[in-house]
PDB file of N, CA and C in Angstrom:
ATOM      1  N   UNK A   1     -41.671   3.395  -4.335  1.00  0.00           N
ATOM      2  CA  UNK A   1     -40.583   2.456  -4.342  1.00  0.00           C
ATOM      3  C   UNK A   1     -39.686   2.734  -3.136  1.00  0.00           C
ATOM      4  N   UNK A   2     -39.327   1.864  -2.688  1.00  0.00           N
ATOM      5  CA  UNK A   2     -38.482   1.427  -1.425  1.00  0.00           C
ATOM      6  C   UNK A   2     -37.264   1.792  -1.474  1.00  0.00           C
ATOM      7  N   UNK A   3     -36.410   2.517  -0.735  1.00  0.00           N
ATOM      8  CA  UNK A   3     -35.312   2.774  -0.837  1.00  0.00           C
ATOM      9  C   UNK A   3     -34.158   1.907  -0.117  1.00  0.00           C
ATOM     10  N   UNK A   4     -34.364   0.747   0.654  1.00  0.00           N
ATOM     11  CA  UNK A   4     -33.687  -0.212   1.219  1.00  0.00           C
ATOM     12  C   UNK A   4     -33.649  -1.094  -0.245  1.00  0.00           C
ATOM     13  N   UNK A   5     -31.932  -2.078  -0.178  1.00  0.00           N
ATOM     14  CA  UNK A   5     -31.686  -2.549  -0.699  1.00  0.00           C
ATOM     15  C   UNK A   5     -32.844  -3.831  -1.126  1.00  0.00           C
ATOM     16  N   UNK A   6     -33.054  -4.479  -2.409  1.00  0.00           N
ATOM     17  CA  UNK A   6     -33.820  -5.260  -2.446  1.00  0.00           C
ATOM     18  C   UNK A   6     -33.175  -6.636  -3.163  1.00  0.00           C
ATOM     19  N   UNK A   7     -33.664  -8.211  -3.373  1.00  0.00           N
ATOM     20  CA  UNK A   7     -33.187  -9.015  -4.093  1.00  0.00           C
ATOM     21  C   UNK A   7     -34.633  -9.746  -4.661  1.00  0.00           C
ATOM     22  N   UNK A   8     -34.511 -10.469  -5.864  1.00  0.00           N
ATOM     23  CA  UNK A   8     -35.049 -11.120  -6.879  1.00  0.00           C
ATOM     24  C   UNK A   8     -34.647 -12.410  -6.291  1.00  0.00           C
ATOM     25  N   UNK A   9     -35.627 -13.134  -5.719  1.00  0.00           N
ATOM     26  CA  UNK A   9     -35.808 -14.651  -5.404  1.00  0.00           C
ATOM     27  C   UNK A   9     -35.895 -15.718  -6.514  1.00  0.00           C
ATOM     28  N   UNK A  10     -35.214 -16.339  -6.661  1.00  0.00           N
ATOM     29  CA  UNK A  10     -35.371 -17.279  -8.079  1.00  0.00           C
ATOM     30  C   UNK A  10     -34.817 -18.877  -7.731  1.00  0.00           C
ATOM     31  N   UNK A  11     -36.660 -19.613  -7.836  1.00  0.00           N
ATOM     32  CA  UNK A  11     -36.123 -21.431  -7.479  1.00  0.00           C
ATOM     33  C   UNK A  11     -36.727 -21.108  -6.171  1.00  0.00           C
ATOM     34  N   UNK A  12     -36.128 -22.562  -5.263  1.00  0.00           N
ATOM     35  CA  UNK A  12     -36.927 -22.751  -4.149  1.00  0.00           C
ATOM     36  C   UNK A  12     -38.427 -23.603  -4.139  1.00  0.00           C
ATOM     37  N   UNK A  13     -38.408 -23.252  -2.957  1.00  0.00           N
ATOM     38  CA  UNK A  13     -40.166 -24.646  -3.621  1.00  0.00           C
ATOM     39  C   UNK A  13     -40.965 -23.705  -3.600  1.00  0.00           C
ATOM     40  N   UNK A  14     -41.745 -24.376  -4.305  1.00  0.00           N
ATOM     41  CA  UNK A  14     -43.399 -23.233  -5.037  1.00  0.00           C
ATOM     42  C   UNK A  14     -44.269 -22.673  -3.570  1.00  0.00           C
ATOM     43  N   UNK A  15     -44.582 -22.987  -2.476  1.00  0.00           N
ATOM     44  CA  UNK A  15     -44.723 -22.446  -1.789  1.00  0.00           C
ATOM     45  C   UNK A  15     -44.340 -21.269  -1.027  1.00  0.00           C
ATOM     46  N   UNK A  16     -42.678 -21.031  -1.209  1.00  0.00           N
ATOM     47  CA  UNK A  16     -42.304 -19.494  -1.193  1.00  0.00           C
ATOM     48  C   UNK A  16     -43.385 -18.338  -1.898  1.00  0.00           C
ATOM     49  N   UNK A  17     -43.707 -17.615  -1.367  1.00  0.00           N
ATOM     50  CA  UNK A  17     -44.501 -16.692  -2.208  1.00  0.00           C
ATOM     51  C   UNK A  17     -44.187 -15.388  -2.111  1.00  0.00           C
ATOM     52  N   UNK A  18     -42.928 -14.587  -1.339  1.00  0.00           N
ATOM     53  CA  UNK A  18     -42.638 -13.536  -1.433  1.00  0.00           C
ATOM     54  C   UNK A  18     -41.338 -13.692  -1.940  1.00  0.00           C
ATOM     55  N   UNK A  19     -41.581 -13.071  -3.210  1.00  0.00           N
ATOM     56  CA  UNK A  19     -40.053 -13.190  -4.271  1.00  0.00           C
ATOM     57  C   UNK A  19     -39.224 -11.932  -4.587  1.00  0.00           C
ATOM     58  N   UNK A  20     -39.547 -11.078  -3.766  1.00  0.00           N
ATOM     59  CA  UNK A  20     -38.869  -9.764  -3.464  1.00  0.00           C
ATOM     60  C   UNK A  20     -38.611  -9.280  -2.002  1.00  0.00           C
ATOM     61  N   UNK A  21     -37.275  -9.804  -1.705  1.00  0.00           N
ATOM     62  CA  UNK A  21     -37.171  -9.463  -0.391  1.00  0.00           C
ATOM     63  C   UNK A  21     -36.044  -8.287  -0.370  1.00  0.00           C
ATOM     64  N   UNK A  22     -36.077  -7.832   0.945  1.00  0.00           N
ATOM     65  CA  UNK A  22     -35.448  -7.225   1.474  1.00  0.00           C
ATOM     66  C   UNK A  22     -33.906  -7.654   2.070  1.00  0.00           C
ATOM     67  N   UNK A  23     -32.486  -6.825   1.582  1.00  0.00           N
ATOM     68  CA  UNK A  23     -31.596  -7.527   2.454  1.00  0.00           C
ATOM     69  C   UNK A  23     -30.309  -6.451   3.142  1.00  0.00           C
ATOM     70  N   UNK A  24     -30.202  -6.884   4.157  1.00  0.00           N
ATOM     71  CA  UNK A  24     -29.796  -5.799   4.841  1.00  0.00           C
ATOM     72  C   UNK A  24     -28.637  -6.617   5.272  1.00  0.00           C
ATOM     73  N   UNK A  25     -27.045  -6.009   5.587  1.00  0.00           N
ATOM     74  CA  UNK A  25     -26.725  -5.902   4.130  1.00  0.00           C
ATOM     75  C   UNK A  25     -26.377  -6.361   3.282  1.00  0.00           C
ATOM     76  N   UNK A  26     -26.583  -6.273   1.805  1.00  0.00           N
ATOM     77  CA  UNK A  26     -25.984  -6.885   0.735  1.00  0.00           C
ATOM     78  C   UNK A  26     -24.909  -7.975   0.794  1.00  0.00           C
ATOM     79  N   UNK A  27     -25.418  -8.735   0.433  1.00  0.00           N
ATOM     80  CA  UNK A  27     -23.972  -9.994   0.368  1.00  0.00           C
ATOM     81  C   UNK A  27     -24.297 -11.284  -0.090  1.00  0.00           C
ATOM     82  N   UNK A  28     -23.130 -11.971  -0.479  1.00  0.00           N
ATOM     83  CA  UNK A  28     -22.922 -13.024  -1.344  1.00  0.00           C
ATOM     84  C   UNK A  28     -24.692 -14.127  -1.014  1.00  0.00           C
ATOM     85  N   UNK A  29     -25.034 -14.122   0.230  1.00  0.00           N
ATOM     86  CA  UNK A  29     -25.946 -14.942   0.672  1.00  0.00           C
ATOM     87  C   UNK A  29     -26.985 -14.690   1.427  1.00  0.00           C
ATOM     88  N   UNK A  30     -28.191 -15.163   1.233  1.00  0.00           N
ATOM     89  CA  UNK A  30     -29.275 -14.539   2.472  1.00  0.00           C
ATOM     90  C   UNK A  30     -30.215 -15.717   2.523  1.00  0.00           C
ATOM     91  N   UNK A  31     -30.938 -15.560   3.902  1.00  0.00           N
ATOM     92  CA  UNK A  31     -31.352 -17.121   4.244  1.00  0.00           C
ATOM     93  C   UNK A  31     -33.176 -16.443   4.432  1.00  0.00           C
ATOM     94  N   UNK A  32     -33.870 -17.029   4.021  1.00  0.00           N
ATOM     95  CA  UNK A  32     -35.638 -16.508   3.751  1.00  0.00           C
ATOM     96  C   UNK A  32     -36.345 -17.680   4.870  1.00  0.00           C
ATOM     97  N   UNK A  33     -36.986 -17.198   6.044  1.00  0.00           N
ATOM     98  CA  UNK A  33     -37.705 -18.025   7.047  1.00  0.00           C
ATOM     99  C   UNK A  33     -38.403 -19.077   6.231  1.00  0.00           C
ATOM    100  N   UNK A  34     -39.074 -20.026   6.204  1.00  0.00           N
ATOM    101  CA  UNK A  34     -39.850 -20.822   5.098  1.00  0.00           C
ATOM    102  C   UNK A  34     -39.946 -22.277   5.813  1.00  0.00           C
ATOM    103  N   UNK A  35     -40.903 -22.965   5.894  1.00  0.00           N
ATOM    104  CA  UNK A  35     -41.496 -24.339   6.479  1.00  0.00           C
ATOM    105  C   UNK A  35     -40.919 -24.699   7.384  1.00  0.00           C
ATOM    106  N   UNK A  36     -40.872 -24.142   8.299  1.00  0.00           N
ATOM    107  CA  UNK A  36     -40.054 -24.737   9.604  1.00  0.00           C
ATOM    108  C   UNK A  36     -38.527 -24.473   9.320  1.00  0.00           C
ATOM    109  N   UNK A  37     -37.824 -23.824   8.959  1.00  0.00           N
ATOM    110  CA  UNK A  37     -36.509 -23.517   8.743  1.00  0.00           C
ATOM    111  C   UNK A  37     -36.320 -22.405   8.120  1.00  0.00           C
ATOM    112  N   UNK A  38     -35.115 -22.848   7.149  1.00  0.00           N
ATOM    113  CA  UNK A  38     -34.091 -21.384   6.586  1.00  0.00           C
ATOM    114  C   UNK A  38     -34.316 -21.952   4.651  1.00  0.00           C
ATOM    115  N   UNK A  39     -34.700 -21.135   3.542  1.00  0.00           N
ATOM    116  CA  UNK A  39     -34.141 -21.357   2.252  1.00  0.00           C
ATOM    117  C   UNK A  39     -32.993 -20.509   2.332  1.00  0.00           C
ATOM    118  N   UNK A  40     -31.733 -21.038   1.937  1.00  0.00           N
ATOM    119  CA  UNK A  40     -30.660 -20.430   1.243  1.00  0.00           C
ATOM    120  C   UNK A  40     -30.573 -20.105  -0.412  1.00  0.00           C
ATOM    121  N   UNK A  41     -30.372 -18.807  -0.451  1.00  0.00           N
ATOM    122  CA  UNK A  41     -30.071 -18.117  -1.840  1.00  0.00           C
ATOM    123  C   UNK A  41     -28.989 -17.534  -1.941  1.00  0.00           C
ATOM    124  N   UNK A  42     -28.542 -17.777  -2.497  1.00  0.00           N
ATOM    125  CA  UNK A  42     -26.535 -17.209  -3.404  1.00  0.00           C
ATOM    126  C   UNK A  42     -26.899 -16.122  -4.342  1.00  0.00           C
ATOM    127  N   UNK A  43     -25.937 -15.294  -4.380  1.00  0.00           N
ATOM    128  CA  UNK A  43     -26.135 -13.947  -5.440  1.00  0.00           C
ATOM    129  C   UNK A  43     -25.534 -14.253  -6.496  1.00  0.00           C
ATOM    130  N   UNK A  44     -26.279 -14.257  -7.546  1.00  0.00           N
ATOM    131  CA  UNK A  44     -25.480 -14.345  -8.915  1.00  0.00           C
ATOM    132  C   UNK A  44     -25.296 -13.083  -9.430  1.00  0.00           C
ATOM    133  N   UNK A  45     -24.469 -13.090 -10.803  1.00  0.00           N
ATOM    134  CA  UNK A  45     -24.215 -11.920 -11.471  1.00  0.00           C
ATOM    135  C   UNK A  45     -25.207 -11.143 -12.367  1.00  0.00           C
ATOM    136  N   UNK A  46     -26.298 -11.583 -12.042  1.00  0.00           N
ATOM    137  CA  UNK A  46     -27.577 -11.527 -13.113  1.00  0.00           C
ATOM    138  C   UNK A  46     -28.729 -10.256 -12.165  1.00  0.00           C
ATOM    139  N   UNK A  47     -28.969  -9.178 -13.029  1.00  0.00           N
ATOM    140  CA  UNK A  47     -29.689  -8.725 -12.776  1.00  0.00           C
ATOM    141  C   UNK A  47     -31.749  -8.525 -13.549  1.00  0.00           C
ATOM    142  N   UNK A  48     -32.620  -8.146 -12.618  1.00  0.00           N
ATOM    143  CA  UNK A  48     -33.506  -8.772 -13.147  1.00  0.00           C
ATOM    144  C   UNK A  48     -34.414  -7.309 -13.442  1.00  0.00           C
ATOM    145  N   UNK A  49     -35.151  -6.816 -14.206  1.00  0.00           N
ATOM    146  CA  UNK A  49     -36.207  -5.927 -13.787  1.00  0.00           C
ATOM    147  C   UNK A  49     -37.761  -6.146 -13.412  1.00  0.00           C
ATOM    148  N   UNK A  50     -38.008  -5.663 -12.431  1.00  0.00           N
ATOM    149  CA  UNK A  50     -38.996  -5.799 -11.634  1.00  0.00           C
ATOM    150  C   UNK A  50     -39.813  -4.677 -11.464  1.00  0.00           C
ATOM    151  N   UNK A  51     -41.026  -5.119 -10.759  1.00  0.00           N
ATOM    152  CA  UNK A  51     -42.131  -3.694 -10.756  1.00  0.00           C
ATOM    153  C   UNK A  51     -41.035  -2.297  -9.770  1.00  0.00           C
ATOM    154  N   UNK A  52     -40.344  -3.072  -8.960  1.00  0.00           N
ATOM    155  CA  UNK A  52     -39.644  -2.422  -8.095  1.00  0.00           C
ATOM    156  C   UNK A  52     -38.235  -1.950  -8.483  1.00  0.00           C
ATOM    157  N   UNK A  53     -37.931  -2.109  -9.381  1.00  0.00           N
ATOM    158  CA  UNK A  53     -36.331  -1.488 -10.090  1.00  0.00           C
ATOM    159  C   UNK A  53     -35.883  -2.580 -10.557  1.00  0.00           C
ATOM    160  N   UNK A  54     -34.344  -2.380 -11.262  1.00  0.00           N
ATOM    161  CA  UNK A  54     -34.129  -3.551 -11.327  1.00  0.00           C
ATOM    162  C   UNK A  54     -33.018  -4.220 -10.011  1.00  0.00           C
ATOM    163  N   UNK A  55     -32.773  -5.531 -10.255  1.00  0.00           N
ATOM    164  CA  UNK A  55     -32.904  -5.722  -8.299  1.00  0.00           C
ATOM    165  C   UNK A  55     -31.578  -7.387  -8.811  1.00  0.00           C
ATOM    166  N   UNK A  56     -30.916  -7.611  -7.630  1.00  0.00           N
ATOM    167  CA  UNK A  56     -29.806  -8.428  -8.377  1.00  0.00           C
ATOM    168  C   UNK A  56     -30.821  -9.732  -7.823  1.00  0.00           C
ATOM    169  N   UNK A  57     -30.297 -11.030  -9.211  1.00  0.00           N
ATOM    170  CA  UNK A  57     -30.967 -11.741  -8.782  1.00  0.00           C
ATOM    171  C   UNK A  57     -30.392 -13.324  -7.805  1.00  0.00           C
ATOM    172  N   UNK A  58     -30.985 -13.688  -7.033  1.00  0.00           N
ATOM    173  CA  UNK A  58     -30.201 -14.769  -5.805  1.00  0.00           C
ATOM    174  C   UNK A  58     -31.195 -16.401  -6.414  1.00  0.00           C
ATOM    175  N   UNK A  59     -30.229 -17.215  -6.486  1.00  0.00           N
ATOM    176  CA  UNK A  59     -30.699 -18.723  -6.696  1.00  0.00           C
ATOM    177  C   UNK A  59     -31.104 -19.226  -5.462  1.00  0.00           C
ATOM    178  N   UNK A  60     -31.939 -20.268  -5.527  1.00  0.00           N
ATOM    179  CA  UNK A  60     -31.860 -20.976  -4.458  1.00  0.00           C
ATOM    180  C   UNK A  60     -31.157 -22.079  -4.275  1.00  0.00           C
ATOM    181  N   UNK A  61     -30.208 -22.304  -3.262  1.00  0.00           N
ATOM    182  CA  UNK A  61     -29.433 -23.101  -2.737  1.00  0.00           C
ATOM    183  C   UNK A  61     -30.002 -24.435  -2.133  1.00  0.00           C
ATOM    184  N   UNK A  62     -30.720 -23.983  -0.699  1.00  0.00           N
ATOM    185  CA  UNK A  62     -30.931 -25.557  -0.630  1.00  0.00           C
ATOM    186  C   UNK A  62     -31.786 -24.847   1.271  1.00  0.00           C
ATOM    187  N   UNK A  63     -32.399 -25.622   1.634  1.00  0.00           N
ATOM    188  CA  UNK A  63     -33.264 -25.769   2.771  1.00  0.00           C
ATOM    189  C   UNK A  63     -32.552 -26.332   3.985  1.00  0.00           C
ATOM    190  N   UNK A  64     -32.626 -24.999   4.915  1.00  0.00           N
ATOM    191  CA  UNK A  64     -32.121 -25.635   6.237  1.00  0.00           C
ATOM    192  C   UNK A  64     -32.921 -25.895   7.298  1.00  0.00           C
ATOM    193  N   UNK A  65     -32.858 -26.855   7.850  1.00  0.00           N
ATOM    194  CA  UNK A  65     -34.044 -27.017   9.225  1.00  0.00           C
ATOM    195  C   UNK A  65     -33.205 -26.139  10.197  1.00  0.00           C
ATOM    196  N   UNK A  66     -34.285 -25.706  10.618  1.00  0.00           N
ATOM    197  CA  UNK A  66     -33.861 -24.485  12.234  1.00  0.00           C
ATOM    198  C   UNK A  66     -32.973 -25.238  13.382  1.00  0.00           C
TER     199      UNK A  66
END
């Protein structure tokens, strides 16, 4: 197990397929490369357990073109 901070991806379109990312650092928002642009995810208060610890979990917001 990884000792860099991690987040729980939740929503977004079904083609995302890595739902454990990495975020450096921690904060309210983080943006995931994806179809020609940016997905935005918001941190909620919800934590999740995972193969990898348990890890806070981020919604998806909404799709930005680059």
């Amino acid at each position: 197990m990884s000792s860099s901070p991690k987040a729980l991806l939740e929503g977004g379109p079904d083609g995302l397929k890595q739902r454990i990312v990495p975020i450096t650092p921690p904060g309210i928002e983080i943006r995931v490369q994806h179809g020609g642009g940016y997905e935005r995810f918001k941190v909620t208060p919800r934590w999740e357990d995972t193969p990898e610890g348990s890890l806070p979990v981020y919604e998806w917001v909404a799709h930005v073109d680059a």
